[in-house]
C-alpha atoms as a PDB file:
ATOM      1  CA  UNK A   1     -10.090  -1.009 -16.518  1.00  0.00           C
ATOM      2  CA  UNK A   2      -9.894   2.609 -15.579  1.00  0.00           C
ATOM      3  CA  UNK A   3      -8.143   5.138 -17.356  1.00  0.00           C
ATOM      4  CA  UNK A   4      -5.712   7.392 -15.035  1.00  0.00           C
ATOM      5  CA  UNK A   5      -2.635   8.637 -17.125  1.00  0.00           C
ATOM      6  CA  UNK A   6      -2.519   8.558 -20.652  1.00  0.00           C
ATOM      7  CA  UNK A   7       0.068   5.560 -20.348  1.00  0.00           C
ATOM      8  CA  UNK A   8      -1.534   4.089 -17.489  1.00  0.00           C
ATOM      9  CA  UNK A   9      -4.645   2.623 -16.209  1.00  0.00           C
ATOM     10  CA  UNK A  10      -5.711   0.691 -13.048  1.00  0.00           C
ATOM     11  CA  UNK A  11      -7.474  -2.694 -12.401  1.00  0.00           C
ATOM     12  CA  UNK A  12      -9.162  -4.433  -9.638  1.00  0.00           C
ATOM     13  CA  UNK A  13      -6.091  -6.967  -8.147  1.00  0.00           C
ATOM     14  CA  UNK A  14      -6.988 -10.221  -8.498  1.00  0.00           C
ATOM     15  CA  UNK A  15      -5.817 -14.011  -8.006  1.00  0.00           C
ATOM     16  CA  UNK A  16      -3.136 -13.877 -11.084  1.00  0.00           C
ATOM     17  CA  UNK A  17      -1.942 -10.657  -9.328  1.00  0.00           C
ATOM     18  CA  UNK A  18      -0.416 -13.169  -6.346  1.00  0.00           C
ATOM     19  CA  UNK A  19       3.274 -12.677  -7.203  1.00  0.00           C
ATOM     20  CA  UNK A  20       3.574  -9.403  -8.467  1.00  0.00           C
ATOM     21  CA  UNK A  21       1.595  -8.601  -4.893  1.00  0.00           C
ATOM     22  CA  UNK A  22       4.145 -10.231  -3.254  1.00  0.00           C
ATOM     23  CA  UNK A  23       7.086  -7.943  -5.457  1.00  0.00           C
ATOM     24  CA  UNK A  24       5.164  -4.781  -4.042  1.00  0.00           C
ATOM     25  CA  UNK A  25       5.073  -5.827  -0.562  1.00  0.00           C
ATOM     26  CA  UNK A  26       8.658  -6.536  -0.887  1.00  0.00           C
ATOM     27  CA  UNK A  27       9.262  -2.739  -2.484  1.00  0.00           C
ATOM     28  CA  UNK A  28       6.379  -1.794   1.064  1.00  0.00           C
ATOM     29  CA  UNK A  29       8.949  -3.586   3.245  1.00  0.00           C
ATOM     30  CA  UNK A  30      12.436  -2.540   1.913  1.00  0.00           C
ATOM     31  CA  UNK A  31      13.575   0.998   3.425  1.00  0.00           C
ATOM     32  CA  UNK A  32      16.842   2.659   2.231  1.00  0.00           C
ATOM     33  CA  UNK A  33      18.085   1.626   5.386  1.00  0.00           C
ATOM     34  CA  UNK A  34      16.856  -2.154   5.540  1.00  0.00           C
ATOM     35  CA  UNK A  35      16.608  -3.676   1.843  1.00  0.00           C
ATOM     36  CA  UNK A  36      14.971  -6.857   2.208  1.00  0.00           C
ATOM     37  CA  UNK A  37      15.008  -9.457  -0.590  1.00  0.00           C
ATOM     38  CA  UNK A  38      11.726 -11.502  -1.387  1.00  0.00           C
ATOM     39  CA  UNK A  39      12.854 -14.359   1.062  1.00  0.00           C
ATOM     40  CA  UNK A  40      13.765 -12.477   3.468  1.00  0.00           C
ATOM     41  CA  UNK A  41      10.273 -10.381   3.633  1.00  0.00           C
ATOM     42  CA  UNK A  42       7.992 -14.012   3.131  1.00  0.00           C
ATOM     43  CA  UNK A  43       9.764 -15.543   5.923  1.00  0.00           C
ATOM     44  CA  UNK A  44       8.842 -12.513   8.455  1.00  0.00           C
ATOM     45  CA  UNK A  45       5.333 -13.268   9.792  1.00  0.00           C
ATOM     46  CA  UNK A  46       5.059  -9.440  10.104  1.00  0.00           C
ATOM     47  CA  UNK A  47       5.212  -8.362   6.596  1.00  0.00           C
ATOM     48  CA  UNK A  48       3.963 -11.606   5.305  1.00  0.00           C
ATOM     49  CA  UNK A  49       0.497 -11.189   6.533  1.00  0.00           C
ATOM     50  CA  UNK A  50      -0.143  -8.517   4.458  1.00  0.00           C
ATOM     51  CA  UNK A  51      -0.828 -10.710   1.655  1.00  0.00           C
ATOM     52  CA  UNK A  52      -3.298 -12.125   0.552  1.00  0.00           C
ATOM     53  CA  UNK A  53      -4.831  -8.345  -0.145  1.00  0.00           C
ATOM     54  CA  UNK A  54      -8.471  -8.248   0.793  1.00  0.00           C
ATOM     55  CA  UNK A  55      -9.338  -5.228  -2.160  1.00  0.00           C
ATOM     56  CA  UNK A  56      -6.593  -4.156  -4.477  1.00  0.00           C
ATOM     57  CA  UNK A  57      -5.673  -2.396  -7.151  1.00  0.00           C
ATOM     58  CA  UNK A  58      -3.252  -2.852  -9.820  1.00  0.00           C
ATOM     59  CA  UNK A  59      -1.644   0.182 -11.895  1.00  0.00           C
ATOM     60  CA  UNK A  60      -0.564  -1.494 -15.730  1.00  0.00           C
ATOM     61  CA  UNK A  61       1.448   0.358 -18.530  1.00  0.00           C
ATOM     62  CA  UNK A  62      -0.042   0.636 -21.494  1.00  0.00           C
ATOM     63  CA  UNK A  63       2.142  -2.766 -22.082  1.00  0.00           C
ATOM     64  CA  UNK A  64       0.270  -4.417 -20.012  1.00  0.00           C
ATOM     65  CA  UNK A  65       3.228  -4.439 -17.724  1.00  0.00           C
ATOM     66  CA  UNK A  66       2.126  -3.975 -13.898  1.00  0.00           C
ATOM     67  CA  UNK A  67       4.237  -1.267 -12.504  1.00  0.00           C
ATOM     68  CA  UNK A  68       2.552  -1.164  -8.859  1.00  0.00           C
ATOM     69  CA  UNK A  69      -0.294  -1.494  -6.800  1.00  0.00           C
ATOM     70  CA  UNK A  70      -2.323  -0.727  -3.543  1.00  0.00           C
ATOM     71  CA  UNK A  71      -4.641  -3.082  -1.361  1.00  0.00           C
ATOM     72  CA  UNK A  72      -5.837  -3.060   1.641  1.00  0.00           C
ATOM     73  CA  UNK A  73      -5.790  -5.376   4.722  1.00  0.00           C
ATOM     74  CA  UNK A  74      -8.315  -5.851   7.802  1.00  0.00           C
ATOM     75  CA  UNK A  75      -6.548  -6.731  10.676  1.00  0.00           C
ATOM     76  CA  UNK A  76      -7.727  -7.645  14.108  1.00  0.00           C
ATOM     77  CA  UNK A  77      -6.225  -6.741  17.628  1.00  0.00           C
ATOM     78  CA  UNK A  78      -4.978 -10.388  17.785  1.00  0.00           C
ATOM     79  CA  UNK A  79      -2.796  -9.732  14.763  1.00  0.00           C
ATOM     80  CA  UNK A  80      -2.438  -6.581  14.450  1.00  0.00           C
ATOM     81  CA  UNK A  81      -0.606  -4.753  11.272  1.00  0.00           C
ATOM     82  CA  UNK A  82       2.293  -2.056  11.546  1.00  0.00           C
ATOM     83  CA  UNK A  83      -0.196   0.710  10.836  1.00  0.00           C
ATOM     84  CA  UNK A  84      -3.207  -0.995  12.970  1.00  0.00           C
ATOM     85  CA  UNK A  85      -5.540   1.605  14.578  1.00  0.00           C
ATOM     86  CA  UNK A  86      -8.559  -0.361  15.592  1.00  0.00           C
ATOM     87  CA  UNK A  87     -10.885  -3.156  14.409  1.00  0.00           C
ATOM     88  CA  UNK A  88     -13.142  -2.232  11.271  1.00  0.00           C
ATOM     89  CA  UNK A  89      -9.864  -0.239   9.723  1.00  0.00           C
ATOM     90  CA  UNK A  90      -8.697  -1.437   6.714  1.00  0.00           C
ATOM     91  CA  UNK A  91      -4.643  -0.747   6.448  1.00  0.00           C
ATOM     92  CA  UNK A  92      -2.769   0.564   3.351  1.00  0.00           C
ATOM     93  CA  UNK A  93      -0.364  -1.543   1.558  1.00  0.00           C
ATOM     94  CA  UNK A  94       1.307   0.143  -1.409  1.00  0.00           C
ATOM     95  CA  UNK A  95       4.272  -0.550  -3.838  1.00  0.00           C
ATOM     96  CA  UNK A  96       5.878   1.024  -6.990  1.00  0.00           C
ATOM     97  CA  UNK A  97       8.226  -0.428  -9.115  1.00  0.00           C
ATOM     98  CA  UNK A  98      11.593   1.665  -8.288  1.00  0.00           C
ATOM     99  CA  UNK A  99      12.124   2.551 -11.929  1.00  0.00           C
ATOM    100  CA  UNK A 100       8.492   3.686 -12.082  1.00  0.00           C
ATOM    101  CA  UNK A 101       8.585   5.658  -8.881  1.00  0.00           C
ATOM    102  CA  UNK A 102       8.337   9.607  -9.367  1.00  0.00           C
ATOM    103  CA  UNK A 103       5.712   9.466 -11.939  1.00  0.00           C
ATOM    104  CA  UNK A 104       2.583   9.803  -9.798  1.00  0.00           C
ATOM    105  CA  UNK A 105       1.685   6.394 -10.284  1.00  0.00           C
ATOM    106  CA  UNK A 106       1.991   6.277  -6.064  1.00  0.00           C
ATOM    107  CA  UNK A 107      -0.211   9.534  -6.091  1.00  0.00           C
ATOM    108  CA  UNK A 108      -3.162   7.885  -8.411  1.00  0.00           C
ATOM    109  CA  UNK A 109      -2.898   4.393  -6.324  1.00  0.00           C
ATOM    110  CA  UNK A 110      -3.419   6.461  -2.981  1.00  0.00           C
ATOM    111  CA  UNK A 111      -6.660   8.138  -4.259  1.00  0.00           C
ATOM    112  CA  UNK A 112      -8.100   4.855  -5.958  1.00  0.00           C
ATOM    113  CA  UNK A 113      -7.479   2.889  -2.985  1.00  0.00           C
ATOM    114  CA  UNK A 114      -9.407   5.302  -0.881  1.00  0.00           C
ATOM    115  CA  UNK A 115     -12.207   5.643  -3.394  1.00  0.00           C
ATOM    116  CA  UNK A 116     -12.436   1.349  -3.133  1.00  0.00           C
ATOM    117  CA  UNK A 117     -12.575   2.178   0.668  1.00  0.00           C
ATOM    118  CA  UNK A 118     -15.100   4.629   0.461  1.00  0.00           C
ATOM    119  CA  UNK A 119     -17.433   2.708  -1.533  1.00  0.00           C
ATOM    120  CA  UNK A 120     -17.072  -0.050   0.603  1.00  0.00           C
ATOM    121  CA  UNK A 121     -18.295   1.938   3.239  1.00  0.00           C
ATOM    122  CA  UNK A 122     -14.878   2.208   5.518  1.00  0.00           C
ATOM    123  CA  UNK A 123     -14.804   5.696   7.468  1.00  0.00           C
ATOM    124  CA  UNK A 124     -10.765   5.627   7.545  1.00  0.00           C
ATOM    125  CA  UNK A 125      -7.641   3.833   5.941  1.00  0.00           C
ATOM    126  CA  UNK A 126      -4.476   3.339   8.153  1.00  0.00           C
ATOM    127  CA  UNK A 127      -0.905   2.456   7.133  1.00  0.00           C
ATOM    128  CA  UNK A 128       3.035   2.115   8.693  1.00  0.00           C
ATOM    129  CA  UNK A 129       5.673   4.135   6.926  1.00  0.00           C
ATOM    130  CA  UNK A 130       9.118   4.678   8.027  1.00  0.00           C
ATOM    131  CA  UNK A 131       9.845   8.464   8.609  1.00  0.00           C
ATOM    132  CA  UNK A 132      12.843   7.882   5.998  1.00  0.00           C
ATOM    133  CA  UNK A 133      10.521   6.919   3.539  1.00  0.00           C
ATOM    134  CA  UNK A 134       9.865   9.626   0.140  1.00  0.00           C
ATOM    135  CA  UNK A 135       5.941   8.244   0.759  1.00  0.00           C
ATOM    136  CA  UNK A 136       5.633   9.789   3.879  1.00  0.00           C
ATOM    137  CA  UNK A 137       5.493  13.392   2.276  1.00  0.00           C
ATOM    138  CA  UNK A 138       2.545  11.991  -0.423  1.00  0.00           C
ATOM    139  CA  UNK A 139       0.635  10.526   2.504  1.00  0.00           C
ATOM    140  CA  UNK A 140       0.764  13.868   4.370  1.00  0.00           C
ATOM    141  CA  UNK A 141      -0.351  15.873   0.664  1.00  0.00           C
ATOM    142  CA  UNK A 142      -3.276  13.343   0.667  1.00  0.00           C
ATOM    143  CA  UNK A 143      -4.822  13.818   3.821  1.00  0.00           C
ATOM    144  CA  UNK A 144      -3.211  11.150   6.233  1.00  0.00           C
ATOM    145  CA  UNK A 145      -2.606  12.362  10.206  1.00  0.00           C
ATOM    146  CA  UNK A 146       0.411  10.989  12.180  1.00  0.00           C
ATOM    147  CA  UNK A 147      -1.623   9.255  15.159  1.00  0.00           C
ATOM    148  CA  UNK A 148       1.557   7.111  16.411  1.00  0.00           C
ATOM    149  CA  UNK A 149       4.851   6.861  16.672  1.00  0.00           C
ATOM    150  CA  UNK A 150       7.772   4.604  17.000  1.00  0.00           C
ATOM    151  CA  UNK A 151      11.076   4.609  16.695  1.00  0.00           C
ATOM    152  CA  UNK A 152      11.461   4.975  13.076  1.00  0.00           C
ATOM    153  CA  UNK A 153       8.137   5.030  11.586  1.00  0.00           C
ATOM    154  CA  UNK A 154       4.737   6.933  12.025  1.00  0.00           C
ATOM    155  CA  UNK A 155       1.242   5.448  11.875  1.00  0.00           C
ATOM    156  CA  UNK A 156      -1.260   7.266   9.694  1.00  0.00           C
ATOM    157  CA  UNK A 157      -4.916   7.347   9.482  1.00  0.00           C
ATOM    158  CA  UNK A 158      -7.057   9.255   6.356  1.00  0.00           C
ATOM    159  CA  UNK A 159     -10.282   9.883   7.621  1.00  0.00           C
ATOM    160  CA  UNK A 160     -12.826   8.836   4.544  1.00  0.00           C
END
């Protein structure tokens, strides 16, 4: 374990991490204006592929209690995610418990994740976030570039 906040540490994600994965891809996929409950985000193909994560991390209270986490995805053209950019870029997944939020738990899981990246020898990290979202301001602090846009949301690319 890594040390990060003095009541706070992060992990590598692994297979016991499954369903509290799946509770932060929920937290990803809800937006103030579109909650989504955990059925609801499972049964859509396009959130549900985000799982299982391909390199995570985990951020634990000193309770052991997980309180979020960040992983990454590789996604083909074929089946592409939200944030896809192009083959060989690994895109962001990220979720913090609402009553955790504000802490900068979010802040230390965006520079982890990109450190994982890095040593893995990735170039960039992409992601999805809906223009709505409170994230989009900490992506834009750490680095990420709006590339695309859609109706509602941006995709962003950090270049390593």
């Amino acid at each position: 374990m890594l040390a990060v906040m003095s009541d706070v540490v992060l992990r590598p994600a692994g297979a016991g991490d499954a369903a509290f994965l799946t509770d932060m891809l929920v937290e990803a996929a809800t937006t103030p204006a579109v909650p989504r409950s955990r059925a609801e985000t499972l049964a859509d193909p396009s959130f549900a592929h985000y799982l299982p994560a391909d390199v995570g991390l985990v951020a634990v209270e000193q309770s052991s209690q997980p309180v979020g986490a960040a992983w990454l995805r590789l996604f083909g053209a074929d089946d592409p995610g939200y944030g896809f950019v192009r083959d060989g870029v690994p895109e962001l997944a990220i979720g913090v418990l609402a009553s955790r939020r504000g802490r900068g738990i979010g802040r230390l899981l965006v520079r982890a994740i990109a450190d994982v990246a890095r040593a893995r020898g990735f170039c960039h990290i992409c992601l999805s976030v809906d223009r709505v979202n409170p994230a989009a301001r900490l992506y834009l602090a750490e680095g990420y570039r709006v590339v695309a846009s859609r109706e509602h949301a941006d995709t962003m690319l950090l270049a390593l």
